[in-house]
N, C-alpha and C. Protein backbone atom coordinates (compact mmCIF):
# COMPACT_ATOMS: atom_id res chain seq x y z
N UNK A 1 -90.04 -53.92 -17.16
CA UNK A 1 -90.94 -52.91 -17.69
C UNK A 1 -92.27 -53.03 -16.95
N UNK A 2 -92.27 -51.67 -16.18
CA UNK A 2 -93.97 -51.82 -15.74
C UNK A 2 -95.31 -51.57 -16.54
N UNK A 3 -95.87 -52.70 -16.31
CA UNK A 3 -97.11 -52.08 -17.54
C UNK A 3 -98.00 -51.45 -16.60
N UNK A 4 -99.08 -50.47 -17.19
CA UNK A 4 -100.25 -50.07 -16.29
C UNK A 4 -101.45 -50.50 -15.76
N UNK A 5 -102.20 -50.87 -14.91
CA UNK A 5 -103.30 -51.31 -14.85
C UNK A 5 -104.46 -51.19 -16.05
N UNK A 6 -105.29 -52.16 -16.29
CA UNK A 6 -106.67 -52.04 -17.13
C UNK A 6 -107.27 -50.40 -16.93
N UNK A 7 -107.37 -50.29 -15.37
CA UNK A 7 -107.96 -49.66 -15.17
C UNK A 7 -107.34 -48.14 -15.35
N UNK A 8 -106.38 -47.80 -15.99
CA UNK A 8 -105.66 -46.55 -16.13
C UNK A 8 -105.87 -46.06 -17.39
N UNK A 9 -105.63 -47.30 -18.20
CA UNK A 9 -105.83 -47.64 -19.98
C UNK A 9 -107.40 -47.02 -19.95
N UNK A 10 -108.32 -47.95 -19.45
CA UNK A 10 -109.93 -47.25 -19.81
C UNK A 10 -109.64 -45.90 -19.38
N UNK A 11 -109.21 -45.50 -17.98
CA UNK A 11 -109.20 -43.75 -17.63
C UNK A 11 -108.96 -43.02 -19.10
N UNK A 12 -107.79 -43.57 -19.46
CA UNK A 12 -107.22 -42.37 -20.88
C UNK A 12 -108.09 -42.56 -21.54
N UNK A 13 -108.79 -43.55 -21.92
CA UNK A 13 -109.90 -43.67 -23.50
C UNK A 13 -110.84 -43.33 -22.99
N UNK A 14 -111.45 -43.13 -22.29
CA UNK A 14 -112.64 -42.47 -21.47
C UNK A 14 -112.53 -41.35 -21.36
N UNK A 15 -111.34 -40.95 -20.82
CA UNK A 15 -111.04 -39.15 -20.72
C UNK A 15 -111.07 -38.43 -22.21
N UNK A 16 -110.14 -39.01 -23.37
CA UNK A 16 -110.37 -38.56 -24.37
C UNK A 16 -111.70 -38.24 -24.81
N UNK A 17 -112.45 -39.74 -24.91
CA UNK A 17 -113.79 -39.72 -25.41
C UNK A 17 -114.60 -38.45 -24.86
N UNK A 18 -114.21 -38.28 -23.68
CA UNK A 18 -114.94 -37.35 -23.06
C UNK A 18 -114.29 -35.94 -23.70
N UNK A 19 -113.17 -35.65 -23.42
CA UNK A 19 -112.85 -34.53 -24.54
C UNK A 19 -113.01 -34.36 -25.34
N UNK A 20 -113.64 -35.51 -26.14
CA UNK A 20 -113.92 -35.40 -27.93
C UNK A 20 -115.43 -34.72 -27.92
N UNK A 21 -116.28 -35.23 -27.03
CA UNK A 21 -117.71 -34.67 -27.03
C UNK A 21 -117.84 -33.59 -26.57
N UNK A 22 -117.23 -33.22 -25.37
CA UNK A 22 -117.08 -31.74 -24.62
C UNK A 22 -116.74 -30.46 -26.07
N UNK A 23 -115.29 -31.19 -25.73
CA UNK A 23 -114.69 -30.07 -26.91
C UNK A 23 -115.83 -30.06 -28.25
N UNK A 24 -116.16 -30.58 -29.01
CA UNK A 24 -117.02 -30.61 -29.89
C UNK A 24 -118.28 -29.69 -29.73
N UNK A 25 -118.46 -29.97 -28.41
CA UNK A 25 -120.19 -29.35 -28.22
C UNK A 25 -119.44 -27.33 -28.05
N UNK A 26 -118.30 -27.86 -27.75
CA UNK A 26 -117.91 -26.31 -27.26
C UNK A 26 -117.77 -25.43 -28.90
N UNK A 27 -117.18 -26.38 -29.57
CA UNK A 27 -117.05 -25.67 -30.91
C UNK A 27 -118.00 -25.47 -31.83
N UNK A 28 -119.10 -26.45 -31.09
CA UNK A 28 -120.51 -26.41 -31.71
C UNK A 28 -121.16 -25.07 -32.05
N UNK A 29 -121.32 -25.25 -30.49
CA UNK A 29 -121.50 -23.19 -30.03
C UNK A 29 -121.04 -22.41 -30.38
N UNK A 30 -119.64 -22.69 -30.92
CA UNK A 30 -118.99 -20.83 -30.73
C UNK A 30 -118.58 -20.67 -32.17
N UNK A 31 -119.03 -21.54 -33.33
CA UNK A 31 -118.51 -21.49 -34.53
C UNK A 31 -120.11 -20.50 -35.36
N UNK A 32 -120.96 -20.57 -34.24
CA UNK A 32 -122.19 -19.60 -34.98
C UNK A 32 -121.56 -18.21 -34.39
N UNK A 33 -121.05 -18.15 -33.37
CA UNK A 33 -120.22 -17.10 -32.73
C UNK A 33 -119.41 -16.11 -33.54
N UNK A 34 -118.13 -17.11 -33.85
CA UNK A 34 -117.23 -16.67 -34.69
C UNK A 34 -117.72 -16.10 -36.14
N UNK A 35 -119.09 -17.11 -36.24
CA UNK A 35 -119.18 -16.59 -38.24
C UNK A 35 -120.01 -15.42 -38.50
N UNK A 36 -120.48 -15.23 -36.94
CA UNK A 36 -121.34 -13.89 -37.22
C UNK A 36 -121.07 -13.08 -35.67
N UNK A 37 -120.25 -12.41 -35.98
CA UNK A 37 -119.35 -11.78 -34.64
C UNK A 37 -120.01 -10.43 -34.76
N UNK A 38 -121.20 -9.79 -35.35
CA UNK A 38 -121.78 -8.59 -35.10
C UNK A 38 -122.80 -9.14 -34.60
N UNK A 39 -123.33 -9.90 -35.02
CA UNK A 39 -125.13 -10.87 -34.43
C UNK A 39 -124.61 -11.22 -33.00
N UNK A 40 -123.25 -11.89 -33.07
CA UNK A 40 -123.23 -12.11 -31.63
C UNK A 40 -123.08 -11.16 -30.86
N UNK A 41 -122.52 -10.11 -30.81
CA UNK A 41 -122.48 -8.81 -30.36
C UNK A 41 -123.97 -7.79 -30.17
N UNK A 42 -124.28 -7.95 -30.83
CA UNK A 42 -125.58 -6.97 -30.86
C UNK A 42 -126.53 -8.15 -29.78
N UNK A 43 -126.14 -9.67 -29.67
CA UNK A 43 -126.87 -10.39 -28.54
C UNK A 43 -126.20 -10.00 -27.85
N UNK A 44 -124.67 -10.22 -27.28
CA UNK A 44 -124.24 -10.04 -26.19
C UNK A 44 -124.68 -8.46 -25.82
N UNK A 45 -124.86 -7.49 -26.61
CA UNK A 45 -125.26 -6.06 -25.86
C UNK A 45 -126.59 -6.45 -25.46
N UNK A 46 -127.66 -6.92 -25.18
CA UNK A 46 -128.77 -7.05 -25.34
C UNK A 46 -128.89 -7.58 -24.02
N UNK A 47 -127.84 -8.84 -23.68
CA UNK A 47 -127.85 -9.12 -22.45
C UNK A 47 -127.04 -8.35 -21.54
N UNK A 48 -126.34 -7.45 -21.90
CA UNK A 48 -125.56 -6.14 -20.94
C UNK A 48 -124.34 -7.17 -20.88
N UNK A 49 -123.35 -7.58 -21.66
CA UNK A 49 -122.75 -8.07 -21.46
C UNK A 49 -121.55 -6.75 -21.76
N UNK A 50 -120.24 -6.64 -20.87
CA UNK A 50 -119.69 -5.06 -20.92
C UNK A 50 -119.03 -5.43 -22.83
N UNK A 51 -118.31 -4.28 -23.33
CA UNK A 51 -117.85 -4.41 -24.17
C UNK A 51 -117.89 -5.33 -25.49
N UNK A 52 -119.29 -5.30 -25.75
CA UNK A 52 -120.06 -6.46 -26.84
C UNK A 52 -119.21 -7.22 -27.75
N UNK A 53 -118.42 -6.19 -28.11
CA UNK A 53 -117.98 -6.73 -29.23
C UNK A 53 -117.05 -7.25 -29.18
N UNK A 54 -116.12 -7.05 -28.09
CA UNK A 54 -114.59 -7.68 -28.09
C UNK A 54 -114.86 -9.30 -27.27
N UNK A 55 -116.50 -9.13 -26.10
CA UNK A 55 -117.06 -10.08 -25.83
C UNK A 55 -117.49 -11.22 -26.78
N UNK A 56 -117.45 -11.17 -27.99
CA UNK A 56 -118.16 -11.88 -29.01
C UNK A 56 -116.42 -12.15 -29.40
N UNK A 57 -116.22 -11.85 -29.80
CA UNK A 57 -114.59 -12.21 -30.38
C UNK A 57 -113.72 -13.30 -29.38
N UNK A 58 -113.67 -12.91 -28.49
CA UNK A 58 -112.75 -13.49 -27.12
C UNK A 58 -114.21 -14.60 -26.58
N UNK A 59 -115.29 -14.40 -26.86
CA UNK A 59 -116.36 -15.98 -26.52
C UNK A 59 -116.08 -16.92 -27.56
N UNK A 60 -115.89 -16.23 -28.94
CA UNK A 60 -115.81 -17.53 -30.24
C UNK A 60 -114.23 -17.98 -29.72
N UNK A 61 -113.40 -17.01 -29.85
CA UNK A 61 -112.58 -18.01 -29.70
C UNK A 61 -111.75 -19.02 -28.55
N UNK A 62 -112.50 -18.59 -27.40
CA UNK A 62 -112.87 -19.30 -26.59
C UNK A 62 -113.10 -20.91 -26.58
N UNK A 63 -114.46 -20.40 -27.38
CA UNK A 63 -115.40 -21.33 -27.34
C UNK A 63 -114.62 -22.42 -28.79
N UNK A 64 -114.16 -21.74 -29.88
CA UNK A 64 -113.86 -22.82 -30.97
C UNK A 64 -112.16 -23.28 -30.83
N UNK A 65 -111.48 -22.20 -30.17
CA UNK A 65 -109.94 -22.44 -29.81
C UNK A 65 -109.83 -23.26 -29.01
N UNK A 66 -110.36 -23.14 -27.58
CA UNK A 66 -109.93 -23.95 -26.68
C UNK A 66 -110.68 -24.97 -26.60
N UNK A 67 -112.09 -25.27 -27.33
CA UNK A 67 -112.88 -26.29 -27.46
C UNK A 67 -111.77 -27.21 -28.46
N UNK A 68 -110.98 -26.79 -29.35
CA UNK A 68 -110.22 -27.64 -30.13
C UNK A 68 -109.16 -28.17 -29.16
N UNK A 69 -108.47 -27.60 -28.25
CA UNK A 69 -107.41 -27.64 -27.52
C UNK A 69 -107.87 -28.89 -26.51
N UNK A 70 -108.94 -28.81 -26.24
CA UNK A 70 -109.48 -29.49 -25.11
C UNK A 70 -109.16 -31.03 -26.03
N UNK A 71 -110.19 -31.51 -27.01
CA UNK A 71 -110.17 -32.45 -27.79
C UNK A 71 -108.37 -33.00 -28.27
N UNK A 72 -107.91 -32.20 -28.52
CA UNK A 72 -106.29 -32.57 -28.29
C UNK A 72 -105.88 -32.96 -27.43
N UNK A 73 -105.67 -31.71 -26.36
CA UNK A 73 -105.35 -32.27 -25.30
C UNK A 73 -104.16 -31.78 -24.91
N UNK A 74 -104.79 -30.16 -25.35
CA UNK A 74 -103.20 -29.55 -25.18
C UNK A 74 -103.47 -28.35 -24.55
N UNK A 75 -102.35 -28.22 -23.16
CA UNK A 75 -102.85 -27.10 -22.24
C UNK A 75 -103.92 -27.43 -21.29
N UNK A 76 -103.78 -28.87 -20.68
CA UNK A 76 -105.25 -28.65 -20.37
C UNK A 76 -105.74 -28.21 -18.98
N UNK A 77 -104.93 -27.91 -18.30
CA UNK A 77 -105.15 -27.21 -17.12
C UNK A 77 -106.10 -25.51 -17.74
N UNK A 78 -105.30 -25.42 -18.32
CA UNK A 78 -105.34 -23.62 -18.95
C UNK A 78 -106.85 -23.57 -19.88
N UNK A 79 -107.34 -25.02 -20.30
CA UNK A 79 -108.14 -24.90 -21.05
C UNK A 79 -109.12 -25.33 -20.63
N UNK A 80 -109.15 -25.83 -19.46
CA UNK A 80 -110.13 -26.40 -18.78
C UNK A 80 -110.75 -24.74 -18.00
N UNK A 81 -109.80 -24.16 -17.46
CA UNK A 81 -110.27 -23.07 -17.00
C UNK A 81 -111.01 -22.22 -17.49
N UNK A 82 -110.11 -22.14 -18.78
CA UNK A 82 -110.97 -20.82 -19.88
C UNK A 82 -112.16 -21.43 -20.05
N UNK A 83 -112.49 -22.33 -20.25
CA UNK A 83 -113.80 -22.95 -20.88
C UNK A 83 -114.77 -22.76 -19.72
N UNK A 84 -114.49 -23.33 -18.44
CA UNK A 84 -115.13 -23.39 -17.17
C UNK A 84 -115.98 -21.53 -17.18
N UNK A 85 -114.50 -20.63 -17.34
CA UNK A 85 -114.70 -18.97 -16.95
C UNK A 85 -115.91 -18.79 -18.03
N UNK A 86 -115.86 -19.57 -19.10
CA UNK A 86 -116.58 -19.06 -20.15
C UNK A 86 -118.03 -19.37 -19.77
N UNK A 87 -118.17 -20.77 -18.96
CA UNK A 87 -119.80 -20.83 -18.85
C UNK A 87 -120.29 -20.43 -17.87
N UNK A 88 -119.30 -19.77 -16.80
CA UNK A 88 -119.44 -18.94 -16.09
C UNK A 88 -119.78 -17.68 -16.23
N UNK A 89 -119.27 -17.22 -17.55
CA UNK A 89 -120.32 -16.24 -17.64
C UNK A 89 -121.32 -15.95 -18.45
N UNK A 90 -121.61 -16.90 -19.00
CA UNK A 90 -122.99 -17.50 -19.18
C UNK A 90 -123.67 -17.51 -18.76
N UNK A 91 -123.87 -18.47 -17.45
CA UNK A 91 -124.29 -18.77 -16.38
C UNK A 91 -124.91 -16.91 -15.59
N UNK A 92 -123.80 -16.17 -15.57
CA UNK A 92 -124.17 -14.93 -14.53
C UNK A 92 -124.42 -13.79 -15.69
N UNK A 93 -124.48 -13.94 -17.52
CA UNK A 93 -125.33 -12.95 -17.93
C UNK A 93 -126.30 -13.42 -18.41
N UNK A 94 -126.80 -14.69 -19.51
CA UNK A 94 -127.33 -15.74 -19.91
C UNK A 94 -128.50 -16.37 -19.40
N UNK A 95 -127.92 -16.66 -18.39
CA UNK A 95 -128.79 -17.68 -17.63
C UNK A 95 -129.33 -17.46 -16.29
N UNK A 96 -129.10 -16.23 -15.74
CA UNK A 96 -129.59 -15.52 -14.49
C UNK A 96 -131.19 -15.90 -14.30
N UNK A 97 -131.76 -16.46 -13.33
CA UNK A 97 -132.73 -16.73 -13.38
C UNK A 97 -133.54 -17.63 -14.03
N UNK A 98 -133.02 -18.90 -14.69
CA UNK A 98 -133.51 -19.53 -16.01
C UNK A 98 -133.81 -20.86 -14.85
N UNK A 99 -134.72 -21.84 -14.96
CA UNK A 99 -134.53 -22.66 -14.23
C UNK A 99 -133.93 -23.99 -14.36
N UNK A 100 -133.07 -24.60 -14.02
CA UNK A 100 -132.57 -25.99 -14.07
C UNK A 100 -132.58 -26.23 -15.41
N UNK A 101 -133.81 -27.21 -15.63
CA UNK A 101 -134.11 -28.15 -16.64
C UNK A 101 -134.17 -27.03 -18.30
N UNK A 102 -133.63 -26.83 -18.98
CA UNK A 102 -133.93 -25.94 -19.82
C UNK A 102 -133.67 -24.91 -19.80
N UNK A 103 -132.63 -24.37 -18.86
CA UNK A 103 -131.89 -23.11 -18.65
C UNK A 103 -130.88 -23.30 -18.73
N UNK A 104 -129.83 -23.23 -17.48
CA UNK A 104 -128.61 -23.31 -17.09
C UNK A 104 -128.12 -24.61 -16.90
N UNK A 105 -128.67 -26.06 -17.21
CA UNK A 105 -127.98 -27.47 -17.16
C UNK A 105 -126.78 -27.59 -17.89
N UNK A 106 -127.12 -26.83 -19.08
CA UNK A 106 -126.04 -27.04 -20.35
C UNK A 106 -124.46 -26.16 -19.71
N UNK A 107 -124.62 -25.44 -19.80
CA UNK A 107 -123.62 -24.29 -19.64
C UNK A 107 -122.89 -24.74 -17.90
N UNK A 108 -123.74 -25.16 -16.83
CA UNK A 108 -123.26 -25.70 -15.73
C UNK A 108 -122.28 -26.98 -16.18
N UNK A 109 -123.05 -28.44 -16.73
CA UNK A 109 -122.36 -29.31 -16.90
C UNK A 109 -121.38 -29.17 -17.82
N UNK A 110 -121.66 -28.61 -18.61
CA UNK A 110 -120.10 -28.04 -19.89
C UNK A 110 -118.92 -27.66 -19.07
N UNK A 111 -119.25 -26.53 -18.26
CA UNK A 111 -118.05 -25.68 -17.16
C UNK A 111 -117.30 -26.30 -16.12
N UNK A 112 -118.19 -27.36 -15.42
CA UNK A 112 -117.94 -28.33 -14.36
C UNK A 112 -116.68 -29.76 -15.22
N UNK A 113 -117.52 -30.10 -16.31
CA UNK A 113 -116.87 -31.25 -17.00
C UNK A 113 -115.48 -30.46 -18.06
N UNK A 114 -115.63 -29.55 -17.82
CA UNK A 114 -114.06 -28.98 -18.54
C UNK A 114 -113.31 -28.89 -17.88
N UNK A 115 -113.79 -28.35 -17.05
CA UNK A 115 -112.84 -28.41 -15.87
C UNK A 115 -111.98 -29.54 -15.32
N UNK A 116 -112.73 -30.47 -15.18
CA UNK A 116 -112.77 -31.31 -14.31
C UNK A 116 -112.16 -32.31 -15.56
N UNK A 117 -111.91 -32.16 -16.44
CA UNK A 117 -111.07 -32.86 -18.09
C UNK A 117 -109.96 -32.26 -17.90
N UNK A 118 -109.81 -30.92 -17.75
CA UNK A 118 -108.88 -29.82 -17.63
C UNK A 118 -107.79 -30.54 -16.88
N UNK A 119 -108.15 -31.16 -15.79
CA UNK A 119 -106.81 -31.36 -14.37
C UNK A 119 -106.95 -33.04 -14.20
N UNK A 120 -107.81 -33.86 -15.34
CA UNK A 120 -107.27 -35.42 -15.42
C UNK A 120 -108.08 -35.56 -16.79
N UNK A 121 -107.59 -34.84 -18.09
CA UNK A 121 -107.97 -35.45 -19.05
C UNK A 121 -107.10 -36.73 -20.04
N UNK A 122 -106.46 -37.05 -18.73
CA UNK A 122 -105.76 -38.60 -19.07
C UNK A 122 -104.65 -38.62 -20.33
N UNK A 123 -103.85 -39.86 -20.20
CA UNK A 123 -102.71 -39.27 -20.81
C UNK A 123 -102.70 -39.04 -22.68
N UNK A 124 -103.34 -39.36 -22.98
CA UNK A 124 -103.89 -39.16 -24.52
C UNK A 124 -103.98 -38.26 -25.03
N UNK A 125 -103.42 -37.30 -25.11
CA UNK A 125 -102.88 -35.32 -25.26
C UNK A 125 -101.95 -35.27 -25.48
N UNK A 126 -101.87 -34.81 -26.51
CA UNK A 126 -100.70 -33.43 -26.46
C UNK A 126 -99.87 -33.35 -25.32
N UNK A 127 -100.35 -32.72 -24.42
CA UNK A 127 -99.91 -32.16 -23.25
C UNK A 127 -98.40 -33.66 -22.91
N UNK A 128 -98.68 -34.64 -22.78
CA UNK A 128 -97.75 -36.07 -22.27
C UNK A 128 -96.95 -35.95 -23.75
N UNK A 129 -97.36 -35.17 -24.08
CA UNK A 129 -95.77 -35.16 -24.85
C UNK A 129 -94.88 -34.27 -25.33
N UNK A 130 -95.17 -33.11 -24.36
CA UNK A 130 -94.61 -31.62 -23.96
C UNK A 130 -93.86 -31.72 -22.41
N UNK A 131 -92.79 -30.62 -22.31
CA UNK A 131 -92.44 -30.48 -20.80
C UNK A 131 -92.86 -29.63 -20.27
N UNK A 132 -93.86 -30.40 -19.91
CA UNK A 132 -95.05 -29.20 -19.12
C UNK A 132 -94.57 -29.38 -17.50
N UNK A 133 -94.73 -28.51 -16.41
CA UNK A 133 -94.57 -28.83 -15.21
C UNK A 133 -95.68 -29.36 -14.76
N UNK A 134 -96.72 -29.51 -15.08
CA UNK A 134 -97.92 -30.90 -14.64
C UNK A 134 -97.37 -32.02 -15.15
N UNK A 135 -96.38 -32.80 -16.29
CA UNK A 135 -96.29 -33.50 -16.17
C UNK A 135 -95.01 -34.19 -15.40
N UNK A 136 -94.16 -33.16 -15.27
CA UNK A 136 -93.12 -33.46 -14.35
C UNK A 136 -93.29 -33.65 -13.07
N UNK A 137 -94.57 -33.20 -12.30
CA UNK A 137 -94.94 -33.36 -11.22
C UNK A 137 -95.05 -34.77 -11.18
N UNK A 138 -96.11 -35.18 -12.19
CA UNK A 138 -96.90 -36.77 -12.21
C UNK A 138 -95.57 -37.25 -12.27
N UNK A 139 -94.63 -37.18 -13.19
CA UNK A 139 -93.78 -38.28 -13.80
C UNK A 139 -92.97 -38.29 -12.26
N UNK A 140 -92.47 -37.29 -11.28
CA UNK A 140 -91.44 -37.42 -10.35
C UNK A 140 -92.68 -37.83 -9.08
N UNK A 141 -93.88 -38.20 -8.70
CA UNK A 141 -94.88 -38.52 -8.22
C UNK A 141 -94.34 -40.06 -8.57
N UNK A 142 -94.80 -40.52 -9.48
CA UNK A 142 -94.51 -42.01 -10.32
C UNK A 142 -93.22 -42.58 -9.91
N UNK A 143 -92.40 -42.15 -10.00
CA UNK A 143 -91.13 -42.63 -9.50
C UNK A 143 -90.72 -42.57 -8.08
N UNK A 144 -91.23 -41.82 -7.24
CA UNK A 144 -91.19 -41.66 -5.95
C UNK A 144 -91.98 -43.27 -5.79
N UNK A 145 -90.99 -43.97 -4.76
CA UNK A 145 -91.88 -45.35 -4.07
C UNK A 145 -92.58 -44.99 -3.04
N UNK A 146 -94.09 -45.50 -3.07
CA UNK A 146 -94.87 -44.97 -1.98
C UNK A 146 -94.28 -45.61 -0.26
N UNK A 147 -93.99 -44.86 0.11
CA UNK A 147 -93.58 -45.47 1.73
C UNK A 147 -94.63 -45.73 2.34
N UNK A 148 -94.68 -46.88 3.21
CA UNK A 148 -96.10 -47.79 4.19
C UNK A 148 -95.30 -47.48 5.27
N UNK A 149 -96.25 -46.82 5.76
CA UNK A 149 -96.47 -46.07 7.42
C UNK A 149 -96.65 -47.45 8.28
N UNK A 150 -95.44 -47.23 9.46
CA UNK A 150 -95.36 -48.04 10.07
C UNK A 150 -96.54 -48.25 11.23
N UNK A 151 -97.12 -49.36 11.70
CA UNK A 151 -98.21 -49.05 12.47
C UNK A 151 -97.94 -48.50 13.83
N UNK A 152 -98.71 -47.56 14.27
CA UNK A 152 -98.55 -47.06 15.71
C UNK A 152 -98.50 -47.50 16.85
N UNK A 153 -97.28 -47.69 17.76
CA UNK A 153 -97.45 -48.40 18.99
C UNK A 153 -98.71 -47.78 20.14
N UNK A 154 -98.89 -48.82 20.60
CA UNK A 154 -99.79 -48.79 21.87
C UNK A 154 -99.23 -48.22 22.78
């Protein structure tokens, strides 16, 4: 039986942890979203965001669906994206012009770090215990023995 390195074990509890705060902050946001889906709408028209209202509907649940999904750990390619698209457009109706420190930090590092949870949020999900084709990749990756390249003659 192969066991895994230390260093794989911290990856997963680290990755979670990190999904637990991400996802959280995401549901943070979008649960004022969801509970007042005309307020958010009458903001999102305000910032010209197209179609206000279906924008406010499809941001909460966005923001509280896949913020839950993330923290699971289920889908997370798919949820890393949506979340990413979401502070993306943030970022280009929101935050146009806002500077760094007190503008757009939040909504950048949220989009970047979902993402980036999205495609190694370690094996502690949902997802490792579905037949997903990301994990069949890893698992037939894993079993493949790495071949050592023979050195090049002179």
């Amino acid at each position: 039986m192969s066991r895994r390195p230390l260093t794989s074990k911290v990856h997963d509890v680290t990755a979670l942890a990190a999904r637990a705060v991400v996802g959280v902050t995401f549901i943070a946001h979008g649960l004022p979203k969801a509970t007042d889906i005309g307020g958010t709408a009458a903001g999102f028209e305000a910032m010209g965001i197209p179609a206000p209202a279906a924008a406010a509907v499809v941001g909460a649940v966005i923001e509280v669906g896949f913020g839950a999904a993330l923290i699971l750990g289920l889908l997370l390619p798919l949820t890393g994206i949506a979340l990413a698209a979401m502070m993306g457009a943030a970022l280009g109706f929101a935050h146009v012009g806002d500077a760094f420190v007190g503008g757009f930090e939040l909504p950048l590092a949220l989009g970047v770090t979902a993402l980036a949870l999205g495609f190694s949020g370690g094996r502690l999900a949902l997802d490792s215990l579905l037949p997903l084709p990301w994990n069949e990749l890893r698992a037939e990756k894993q079993q493949t023995p790495a071949t050592e390249e023979a050195p090049a003659s002179a």
